[in-house]
N, C-alpha and C. Protein backbone atom coordinates (compact mmCIF):
# COMPACT_ATOMS: atom_id res chain seq x y z
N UNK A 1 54.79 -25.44 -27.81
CA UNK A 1 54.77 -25.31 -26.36
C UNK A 1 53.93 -24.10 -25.97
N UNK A 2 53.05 -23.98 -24.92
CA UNK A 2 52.40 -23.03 -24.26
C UNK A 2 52.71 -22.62 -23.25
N UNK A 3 52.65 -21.40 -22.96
CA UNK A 3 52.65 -20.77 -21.45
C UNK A 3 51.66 -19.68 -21.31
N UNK A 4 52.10 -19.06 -20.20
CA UNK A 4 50.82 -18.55 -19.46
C UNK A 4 51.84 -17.35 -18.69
N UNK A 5 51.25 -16.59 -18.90
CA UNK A 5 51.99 -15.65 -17.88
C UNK A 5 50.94 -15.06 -16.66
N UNK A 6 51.65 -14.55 -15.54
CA UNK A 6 50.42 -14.44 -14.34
C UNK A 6 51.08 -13.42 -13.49
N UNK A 7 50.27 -12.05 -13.43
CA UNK A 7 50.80 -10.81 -12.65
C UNK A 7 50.75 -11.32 -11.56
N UNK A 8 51.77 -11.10 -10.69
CA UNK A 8 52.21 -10.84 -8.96
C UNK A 8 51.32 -9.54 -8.40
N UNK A 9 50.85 -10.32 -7.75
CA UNK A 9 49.97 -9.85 -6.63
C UNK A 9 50.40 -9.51 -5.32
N UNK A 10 51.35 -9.97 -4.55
CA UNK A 10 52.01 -9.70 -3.52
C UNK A 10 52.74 -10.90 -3.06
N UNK A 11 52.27 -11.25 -1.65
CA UNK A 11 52.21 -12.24 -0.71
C UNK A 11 51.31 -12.95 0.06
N UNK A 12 51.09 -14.21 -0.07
CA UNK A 12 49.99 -14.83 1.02
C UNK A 12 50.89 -15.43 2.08
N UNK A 13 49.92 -15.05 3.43
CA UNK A 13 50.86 -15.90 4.31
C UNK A 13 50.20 -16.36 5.15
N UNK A 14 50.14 -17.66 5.61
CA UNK A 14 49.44 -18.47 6.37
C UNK A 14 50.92 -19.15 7.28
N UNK A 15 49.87 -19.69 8.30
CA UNK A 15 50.79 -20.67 9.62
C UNK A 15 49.97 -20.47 11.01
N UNK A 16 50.69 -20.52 12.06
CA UNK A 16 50.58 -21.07 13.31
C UNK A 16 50.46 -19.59 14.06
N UNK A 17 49.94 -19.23 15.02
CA UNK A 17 50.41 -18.16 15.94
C UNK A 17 50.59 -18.66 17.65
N UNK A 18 51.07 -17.80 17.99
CA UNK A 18 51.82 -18.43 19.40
C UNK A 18 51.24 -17.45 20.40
N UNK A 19 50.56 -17.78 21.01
CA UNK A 19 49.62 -17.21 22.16
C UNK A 19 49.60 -16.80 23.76
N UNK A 20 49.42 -16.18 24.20
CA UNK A 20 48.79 -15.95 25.63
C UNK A 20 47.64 -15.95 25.85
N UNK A 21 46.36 -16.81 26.50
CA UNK A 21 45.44 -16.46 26.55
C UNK A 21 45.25 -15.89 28.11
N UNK A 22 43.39 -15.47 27.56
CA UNK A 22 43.42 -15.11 28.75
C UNK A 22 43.29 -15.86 30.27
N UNK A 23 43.95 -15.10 31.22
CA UNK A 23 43.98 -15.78 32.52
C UNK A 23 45.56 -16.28 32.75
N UNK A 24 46.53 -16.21 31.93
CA UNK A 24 48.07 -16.32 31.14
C UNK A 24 48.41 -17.83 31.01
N UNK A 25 47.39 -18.41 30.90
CA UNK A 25 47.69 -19.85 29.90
C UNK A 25 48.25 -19.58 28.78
N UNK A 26 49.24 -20.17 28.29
CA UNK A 26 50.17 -20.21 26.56
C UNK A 26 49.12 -21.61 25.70
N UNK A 27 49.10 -21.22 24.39
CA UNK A 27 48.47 -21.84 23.31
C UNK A 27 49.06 -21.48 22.32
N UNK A 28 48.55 -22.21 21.32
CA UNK A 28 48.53 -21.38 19.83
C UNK A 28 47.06 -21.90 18.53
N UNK A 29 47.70 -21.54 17.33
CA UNK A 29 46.10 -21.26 16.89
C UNK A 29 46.75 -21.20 15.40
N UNK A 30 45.83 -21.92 14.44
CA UNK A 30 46.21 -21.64 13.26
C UNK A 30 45.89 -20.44 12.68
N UNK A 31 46.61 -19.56 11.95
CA UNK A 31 46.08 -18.15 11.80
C UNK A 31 45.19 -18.11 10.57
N UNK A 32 44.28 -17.39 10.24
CA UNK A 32 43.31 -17.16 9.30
C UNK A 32 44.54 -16.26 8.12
N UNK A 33 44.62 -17.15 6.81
CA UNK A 33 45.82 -16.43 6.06
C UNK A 33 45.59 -15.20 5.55
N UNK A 34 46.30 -14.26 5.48
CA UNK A 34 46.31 -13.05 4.61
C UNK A 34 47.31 -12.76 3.44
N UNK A 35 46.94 -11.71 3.10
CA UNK A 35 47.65 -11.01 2.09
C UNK A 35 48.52 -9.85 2.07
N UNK A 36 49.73 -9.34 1.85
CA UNK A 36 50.16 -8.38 1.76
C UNK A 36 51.48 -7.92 0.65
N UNK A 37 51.80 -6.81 0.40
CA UNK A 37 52.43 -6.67 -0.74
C UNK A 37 53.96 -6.52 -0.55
N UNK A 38 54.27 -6.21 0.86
CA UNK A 38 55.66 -6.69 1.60
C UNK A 38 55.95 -7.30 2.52
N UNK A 39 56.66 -8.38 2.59
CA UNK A 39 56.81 -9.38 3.98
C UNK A 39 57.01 -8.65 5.16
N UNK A 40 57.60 -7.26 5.12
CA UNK A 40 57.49 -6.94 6.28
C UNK A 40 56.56 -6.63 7.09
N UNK A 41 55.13 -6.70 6.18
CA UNK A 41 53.43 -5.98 6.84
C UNK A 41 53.39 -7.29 7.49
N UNK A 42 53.75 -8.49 7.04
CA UNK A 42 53.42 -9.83 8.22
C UNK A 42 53.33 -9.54 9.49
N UNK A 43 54.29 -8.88 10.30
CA UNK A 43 54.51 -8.78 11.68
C UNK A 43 53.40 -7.71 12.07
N UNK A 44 52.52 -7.44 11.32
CA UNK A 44 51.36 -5.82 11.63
C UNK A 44 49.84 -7.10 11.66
N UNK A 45 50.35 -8.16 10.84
CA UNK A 45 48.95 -8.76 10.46
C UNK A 45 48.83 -10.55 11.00
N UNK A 46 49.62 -10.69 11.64
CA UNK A 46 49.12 -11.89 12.73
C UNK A 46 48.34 -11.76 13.42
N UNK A 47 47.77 -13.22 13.45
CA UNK A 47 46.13 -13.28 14.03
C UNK A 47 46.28 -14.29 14.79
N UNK A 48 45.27 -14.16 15.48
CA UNK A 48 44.44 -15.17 16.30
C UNK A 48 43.33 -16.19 15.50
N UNK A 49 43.10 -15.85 14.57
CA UNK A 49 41.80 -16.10 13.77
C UNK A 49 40.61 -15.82 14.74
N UNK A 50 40.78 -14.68 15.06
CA UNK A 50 39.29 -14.48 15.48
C UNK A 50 38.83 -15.12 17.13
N UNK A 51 39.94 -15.87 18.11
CA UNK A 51 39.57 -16.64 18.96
C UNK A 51 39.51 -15.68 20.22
N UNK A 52 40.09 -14.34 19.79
CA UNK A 52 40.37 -13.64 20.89
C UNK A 52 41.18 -14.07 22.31
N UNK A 53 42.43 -13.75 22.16
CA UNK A 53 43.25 -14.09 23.45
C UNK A 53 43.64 -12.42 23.97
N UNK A 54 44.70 -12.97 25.37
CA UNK A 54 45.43 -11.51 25.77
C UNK A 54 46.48 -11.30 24.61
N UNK A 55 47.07 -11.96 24.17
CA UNK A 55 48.16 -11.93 23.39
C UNK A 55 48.13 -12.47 21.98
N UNK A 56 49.18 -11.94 21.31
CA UNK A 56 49.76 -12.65 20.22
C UNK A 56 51.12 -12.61 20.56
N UNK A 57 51.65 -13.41 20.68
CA UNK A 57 53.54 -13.27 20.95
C UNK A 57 54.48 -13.52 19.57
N UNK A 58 53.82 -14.16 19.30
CA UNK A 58 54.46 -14.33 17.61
C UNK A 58 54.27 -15.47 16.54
N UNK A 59 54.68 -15.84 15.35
CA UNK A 59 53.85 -17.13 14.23
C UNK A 59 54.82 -17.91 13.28
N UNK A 60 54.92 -19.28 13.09
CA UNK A 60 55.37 -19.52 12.10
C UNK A 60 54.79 -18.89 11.00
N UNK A 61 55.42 -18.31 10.38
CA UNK A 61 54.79 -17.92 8.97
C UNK A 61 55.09 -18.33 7.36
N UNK A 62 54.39 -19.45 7.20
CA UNK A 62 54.77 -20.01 5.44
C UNK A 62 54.23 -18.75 4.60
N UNK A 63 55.49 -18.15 3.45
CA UNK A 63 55.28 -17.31 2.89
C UNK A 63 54.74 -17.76 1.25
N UNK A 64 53.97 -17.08 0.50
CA UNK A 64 54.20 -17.79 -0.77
C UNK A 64 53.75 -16.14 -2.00
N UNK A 65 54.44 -16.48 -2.84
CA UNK A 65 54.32 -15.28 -3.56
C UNK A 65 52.85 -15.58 -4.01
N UNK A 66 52.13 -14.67 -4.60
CA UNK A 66 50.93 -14.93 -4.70
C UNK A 66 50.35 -14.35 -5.85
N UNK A 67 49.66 -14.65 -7.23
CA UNK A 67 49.18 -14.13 -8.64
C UNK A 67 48.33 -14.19 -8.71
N UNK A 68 48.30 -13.78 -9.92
CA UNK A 68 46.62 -13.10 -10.09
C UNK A 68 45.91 -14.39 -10.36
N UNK A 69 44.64 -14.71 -10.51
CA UNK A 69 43.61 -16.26 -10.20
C UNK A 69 44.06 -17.16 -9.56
N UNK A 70 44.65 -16.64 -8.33
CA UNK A 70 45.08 -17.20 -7.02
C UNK A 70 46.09 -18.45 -7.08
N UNK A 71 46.91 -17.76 -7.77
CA UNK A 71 47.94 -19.25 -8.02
C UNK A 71 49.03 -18.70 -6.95
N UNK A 72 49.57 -19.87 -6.26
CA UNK A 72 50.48 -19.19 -5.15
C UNK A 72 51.84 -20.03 -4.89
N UNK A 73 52.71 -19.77 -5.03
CA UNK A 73 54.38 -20.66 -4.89
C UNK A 73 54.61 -20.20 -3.90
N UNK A 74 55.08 -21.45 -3.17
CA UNK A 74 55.95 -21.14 -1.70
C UNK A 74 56.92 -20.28 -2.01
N UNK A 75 57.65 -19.49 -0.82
CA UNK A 75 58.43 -19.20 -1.22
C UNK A 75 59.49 -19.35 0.25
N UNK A 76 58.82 -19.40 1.42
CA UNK A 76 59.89 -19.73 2.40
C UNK A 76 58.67 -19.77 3.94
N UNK A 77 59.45 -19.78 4.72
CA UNK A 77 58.70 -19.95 6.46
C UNK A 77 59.52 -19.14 6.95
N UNK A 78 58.99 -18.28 7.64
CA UNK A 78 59.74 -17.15 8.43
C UNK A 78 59.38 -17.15 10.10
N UNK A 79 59.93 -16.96 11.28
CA UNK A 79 59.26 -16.80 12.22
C UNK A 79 59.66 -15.19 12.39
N UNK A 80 58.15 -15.03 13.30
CA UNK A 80 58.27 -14.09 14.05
C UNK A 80 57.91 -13.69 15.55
N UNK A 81 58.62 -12.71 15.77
CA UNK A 81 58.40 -12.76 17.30
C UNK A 81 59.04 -13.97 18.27
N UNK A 82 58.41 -13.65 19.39
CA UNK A 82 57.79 -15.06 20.49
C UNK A 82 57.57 -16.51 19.92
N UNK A 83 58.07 -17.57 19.89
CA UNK A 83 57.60 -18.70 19.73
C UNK A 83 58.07 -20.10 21.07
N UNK A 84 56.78 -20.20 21.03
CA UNK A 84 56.88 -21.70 22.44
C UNK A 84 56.71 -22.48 21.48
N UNK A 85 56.77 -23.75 22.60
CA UNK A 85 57.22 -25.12 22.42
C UNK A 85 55.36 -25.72 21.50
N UNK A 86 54.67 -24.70 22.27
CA UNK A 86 53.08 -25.21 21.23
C UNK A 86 52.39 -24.85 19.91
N UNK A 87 53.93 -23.32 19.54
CA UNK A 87 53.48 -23.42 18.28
C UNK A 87 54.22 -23.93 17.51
N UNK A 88 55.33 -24.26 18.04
CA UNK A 88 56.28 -25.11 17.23
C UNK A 88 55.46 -26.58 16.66
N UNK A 89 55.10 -27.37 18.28
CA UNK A 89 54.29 -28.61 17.71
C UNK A 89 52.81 -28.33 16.59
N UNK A 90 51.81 -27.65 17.22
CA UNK A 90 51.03 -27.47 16.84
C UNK A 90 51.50 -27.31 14.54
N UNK A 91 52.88 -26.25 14.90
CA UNK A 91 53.43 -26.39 13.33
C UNK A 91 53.50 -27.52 12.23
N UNK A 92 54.07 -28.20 13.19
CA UNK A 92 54.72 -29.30 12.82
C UNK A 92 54.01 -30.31 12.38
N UNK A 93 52.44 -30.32 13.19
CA UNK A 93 51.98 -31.23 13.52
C UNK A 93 50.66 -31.08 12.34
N UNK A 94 50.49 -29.88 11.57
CA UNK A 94 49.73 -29.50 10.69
C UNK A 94 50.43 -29.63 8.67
N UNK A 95 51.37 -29.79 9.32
CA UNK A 95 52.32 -29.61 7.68
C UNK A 95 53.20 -30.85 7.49
C-alpha cells in the first residue's frame, strides 16, 4: 500500500458575497477565493471580486483546509456578517 503525505498550508475559502451597490441597490457576487492561515482572517478578506460596490455586508463562505500542490478538503460553510435573500440564492444556485 502507498501513501503520500501533504503539509497544511492553511485555508482556502471561496463563496458568495452579499452586497450594497452603489446608488443602495442589494446584489451579490461570487468572491475571487483566497487564502489564509486562520478562519478568523476570513471576515478581514471578503471580496467583491474586484466589481467595486458601496458595500460588502457579508458571504457564504465554503471553507477547505488547504496543502501543499494545492490539494484542498472541504471542511465546512460558514456565514458571515449580513446575508440577503440574493446571496443566499445566488449560493445555492452555484453549488
Amino acid at each position: 500500500m502507498k501513501s503520500k503525505t501533504l503539509k497544511w498550508q492553511g485555508y482556502y475559502i471561496s463563496g458568495v458575497a452579499d452586497l450594497t451597490l452603489w446608488g443602495g441597490g442589494k446584489g451579490s457576487i461570487e468572491m475571487k477565493g483566497f487564502t489564509c492561515q486562520h478562519i478568523r482572517e476570513a471576515r478581514y478578506k471578503i471580496n467583491d471580486n474586484g466589481f467595486g460596490v458601496e458595500n460588502i455586508n457579508g458571504a457564504i463562505c465554503d471553507i477547505f483546509r488547504f496543502y501543499e500542490n494545492g490539494f484542498k478538503e472541504y471542511a465546512r460553510t460558514v456565514r458571515i456578517g449580513k446575508i440577503g435573500e440574493y446571496a443566499e440564492e445566488a449560493y445555492y444556485n452555484t453549488r
